[in-house]
Protein backbone atom coordinates (compact mmCIF):
# COMPACT_ATOMS: atom_id res chain seq x y z
CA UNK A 1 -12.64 5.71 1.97
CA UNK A 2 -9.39 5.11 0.06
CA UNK A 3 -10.97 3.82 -2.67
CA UNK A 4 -12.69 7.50 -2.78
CA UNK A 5 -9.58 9.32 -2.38
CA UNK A 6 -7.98 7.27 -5.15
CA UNK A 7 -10.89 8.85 -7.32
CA UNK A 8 -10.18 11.27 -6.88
CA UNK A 9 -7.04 12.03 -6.81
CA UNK A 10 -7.41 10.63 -10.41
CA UNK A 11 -9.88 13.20 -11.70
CA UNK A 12 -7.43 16.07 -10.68
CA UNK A 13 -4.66 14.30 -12.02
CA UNK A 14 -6.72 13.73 -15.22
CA UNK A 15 -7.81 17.87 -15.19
CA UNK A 16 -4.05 18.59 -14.66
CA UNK A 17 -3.17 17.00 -17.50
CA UNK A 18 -5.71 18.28 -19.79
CA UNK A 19 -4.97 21.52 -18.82
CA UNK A 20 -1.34 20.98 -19.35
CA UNK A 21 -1.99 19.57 -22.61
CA UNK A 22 -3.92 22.76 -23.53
CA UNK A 23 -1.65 24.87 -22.72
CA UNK A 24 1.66 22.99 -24.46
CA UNK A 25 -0.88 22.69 -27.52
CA UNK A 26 -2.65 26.17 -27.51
CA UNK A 27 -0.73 27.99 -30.60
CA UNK A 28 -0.45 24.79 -32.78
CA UNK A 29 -2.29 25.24 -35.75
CA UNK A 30 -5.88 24.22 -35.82
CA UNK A 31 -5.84 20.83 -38.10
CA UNK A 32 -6.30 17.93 -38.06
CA UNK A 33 -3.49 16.71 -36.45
CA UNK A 34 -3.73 19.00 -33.18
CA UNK A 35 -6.79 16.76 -31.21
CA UNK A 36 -4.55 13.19 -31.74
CA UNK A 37 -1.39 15.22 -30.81
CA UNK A 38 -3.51 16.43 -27.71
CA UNK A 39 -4.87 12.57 -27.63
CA UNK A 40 -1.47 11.04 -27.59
CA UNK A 41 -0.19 13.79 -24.70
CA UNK A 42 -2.87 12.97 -22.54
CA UNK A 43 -2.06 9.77 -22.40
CA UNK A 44 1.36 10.38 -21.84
CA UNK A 45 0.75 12.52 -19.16
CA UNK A 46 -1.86 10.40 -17.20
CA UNK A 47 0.30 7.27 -15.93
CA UNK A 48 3.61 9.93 -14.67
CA UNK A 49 1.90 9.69 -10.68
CA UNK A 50 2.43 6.02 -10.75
CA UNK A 51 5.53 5.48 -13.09
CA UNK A 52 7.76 5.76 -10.20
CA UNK A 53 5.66 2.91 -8.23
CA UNK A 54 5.20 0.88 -11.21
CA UNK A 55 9.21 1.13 -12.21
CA UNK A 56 9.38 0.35 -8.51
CA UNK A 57 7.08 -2.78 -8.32
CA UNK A 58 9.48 -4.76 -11.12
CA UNK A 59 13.22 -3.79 -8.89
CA UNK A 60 11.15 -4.48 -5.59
CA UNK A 61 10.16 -8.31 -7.04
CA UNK A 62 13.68 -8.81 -8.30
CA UNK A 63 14.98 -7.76 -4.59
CA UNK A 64 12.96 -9.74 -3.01
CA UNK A 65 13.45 -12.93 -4.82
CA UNK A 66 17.53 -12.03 -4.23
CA UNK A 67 16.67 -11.23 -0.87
CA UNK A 68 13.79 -13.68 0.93
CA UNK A 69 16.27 -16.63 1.33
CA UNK A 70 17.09 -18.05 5.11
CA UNK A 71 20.80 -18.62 5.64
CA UNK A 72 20.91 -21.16 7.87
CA UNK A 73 23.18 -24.61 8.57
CA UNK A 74 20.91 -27.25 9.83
CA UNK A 75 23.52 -29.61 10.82
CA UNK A 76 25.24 -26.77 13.22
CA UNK A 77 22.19 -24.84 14.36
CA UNK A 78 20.25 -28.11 15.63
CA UNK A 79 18.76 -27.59 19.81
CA UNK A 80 21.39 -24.53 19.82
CA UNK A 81 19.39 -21.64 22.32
CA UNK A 82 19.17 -17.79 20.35
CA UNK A 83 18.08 -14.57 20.66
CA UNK A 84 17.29 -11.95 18.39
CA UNK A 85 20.10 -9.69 17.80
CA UNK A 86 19.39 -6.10 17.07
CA UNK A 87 20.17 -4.73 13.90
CA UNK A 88 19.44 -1.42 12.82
CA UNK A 89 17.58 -0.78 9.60
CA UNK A 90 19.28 -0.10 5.93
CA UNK A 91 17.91 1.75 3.42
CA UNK A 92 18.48 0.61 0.21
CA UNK A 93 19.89 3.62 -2.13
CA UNK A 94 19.11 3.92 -6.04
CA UNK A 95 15.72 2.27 -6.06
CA UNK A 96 12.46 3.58 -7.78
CA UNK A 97 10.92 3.71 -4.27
CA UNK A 98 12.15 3.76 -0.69
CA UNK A 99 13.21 0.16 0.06
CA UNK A 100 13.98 -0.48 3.65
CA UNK A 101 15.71 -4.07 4.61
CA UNK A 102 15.01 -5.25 8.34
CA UNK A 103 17.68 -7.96 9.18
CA UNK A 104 16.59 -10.77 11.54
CA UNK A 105 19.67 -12.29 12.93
CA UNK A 106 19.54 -14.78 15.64
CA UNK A 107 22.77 -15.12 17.49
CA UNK A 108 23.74 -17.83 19.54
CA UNK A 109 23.64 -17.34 23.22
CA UNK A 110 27.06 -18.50 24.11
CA UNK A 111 29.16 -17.96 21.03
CA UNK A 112 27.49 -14.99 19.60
CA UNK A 113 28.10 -16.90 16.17
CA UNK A 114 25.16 -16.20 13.68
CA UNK A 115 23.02 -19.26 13.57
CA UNK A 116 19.39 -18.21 11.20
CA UNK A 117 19.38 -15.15 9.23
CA UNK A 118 17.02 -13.62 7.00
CA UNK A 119 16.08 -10.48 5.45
CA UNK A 120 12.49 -8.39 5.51
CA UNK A 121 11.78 -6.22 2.48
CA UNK A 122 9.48 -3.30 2.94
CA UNK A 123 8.40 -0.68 0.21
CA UNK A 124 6.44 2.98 0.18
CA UNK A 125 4.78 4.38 -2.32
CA UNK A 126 7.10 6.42 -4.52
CA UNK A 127 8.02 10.01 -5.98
CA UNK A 128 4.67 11.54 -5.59
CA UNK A 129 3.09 9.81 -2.45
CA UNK A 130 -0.37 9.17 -2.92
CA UNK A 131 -0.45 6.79 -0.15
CA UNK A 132 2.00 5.50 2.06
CA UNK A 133 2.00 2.43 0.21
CA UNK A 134 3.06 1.58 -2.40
CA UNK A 135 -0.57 0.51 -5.13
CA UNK A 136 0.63 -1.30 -8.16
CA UNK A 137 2.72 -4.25 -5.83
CA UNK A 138 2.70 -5.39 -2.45
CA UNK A 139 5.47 -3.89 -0.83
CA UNK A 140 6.22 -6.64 1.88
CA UNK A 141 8.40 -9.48 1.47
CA UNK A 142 9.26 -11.84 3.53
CA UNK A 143 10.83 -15.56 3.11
CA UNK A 144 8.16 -17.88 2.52
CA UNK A 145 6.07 -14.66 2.41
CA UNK A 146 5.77 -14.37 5.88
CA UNK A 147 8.06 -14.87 9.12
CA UNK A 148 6.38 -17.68 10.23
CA UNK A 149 8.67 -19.73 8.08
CA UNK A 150 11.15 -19.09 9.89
CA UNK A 151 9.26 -19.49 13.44
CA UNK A 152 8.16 -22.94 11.67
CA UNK A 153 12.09 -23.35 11.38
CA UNK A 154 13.37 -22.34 14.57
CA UNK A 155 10.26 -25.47 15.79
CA UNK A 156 12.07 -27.63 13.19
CA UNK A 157 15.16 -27.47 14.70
CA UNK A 158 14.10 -26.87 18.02
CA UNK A 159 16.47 -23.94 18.41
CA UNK A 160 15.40 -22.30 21.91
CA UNK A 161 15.09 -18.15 21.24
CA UNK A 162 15.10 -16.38 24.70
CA UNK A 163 15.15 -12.92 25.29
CA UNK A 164 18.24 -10.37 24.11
CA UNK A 165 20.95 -10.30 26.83
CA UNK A 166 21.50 -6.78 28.06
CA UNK A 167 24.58 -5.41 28.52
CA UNK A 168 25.23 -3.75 32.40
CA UNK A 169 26.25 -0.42 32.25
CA UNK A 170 27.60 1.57 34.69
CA UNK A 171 25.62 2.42 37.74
């Protein structure tokens, strides 16, 4: 079904543009030059939806290879007992398309010290939202490309991750 409403959404895309074209190229003079000129503008015009996600596809890989590394000390973390601290989403600002950056922090029970961080990378689909995804790139990244590397990690070290502590508030 997508696939269908990709289609399509090309062939009107592809009809805007000619029409545009026509329009820009209506009281040009009738030589030679006018059907390459209207050539050249159509194909111009025809990759705009998907610059945006495209543009966005090259900063989103460089992001994630900055971004999909676990900070960890192996020496310190080693049988220590976590839990999953929560940390609100960031959006990332001056990207091609919306970037969002989930932090997974696990904290150490008795210390609250930081003992295995990493970052989750998450894109949409850019300025003119054909899906909510984003279709030139995968728009998930993740260390290892997933988060079981870290869950394999956590086994590694056999760090113990129990449930978030909540805070008593008043009754």
């Amino acid at each position: 079904m997508m696939g269908l409403y990709l289609l399509f959404l090309a062939v009107v895309w592809l009809a805007v543009a000619i029409g545009l074209v026509s329009l820009l190229t209506r009281y040009l003079p009738a030589r030679w030059r006018k059907n390459p000129l209207r050539a050249l503008l159509i194909l111009a015009l025809l990759p705009l939806p998907i610059v945006d996600d495209i543009l966005g596809g090259i900063q989103f890989k460089q992001l994630c290879k900055e971004n999909s590394v676990i900070h960890v000390d192996r020496a310190t973390a080693e049988g220590r007992t976590v839990y999953l601290a929560d940390v609100p989403l960031r959006e990332l600002s001056g990207t091609w398309v919306p970037i969002t950056v989930v932090e997974w922090r696990y904290v150490d029970a008795k210390t609250g010290d930081t003992v295995l961080s990493y970052n989750v990378l998450t894109a949409a689909s850019g300025l003119f939202h054909l899906t909510s995804v984003p279709l030139t790139f995968k728009g998930y990244c993740a260390p290892g490309g997933s988060g079981r590397v870290a869950d394999d990690l956590l086994k590694q070290l056999h760090i113990t991750v129990i449930k978030r502590p909540t805070t008593a508030g008043p009754r």
